[in-house]
Protein backbone atom coordinates (compact mmCIF):
# COMPACT_ATOMS: atom_id res chain seq x y z
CA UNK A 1 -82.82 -101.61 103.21
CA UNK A 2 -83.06 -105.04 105.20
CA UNK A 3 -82.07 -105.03 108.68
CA UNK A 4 -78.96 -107.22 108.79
CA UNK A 5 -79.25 -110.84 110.01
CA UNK A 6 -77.60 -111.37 113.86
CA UNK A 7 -74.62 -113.41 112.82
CA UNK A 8 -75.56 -115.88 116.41
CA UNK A 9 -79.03 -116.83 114.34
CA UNK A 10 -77.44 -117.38 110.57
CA UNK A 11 -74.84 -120.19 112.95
CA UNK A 12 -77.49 -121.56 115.05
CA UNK A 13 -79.96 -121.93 111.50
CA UNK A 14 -76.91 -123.77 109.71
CA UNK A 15 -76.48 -126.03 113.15
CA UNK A 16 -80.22 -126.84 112.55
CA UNK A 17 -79.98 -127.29 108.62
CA UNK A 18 -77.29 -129.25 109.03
CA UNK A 19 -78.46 -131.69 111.81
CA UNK A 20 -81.50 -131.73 109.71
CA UNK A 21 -80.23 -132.69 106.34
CA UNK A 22 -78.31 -135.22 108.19
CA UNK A 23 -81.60 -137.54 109.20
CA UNK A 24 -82.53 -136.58 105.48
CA UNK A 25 -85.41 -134.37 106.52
CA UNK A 26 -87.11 -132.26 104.50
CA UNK A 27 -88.18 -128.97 106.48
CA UNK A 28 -92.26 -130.23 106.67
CA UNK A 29 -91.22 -133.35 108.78
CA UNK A 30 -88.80 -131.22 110.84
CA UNK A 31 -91.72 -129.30 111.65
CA UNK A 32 -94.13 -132.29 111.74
CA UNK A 33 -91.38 -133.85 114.58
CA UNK A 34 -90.91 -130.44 116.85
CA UNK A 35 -94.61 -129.47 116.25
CA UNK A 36 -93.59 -125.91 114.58
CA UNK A 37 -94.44 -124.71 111.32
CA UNK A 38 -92.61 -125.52 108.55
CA UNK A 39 -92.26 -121.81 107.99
CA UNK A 40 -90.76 -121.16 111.37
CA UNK A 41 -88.34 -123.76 110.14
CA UNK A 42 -87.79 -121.72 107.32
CA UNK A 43 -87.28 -118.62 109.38
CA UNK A 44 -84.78 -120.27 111.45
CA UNK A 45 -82.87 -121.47 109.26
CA UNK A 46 -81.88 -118.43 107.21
CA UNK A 47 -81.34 -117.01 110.26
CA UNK A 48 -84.48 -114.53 110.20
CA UNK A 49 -86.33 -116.02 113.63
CA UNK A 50 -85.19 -115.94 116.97
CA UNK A 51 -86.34 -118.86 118.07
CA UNK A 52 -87.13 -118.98 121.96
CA UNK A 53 -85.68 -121.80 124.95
CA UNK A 54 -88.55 -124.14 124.14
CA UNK A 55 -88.54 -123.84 120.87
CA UNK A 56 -84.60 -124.51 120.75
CA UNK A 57 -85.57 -127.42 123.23
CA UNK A 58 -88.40 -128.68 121.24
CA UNK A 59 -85.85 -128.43 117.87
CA UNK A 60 -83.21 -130.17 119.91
CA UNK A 61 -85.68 -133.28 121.01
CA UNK A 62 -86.88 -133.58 117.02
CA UNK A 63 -83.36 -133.69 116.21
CA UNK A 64 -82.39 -136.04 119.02
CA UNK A 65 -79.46 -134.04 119.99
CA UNK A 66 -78.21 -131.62 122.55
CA UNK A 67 -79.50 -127.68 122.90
CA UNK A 68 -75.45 -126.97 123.18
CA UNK A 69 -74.49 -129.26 120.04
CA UNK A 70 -77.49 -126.44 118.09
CA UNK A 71 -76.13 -123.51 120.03
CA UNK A 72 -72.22 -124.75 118.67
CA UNK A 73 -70.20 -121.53 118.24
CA UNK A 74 -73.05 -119.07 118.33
CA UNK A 75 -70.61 -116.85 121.01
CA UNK A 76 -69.26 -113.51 120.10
């Protein structure tokens, strides 16, 4: 049986996807932008990677917005 996702990833991977479909990104220039692999994107995203500080900063820069706007109601 899968280990169930941390519910503070799935939110911060939809903050991501979202910000991300806004520029009209694909997941490969995402990547190509924050110099990650476009399978960590993946990862993120569904909430299956937890992504560290500097690769949360490096997402954020990409994205040009704020490390709190990703981390948007990732509390308990």
């Amino acid at each position: 049986m899968p280990k169930a996702k941390a519910p503070e990833l799935v939110r911060f991977g939809e903050n991501v996807r979202k910000r991300r479909e806004e520029r009209e990104w694909t997941q490969e220039q995402l990547a190509e932008k924050a110099d990650l692999d476009q399978t960590f994107i993946s990862g993120i995203e569904r909430g299956a990677r937890n992504p560290t500080i500097i690769t949360i900063t490096k997402l954020s820069k990409a994205l040009k917005t704020s490390v709190s706007v990703l981390c948007e109601g990732i509390e308990r």
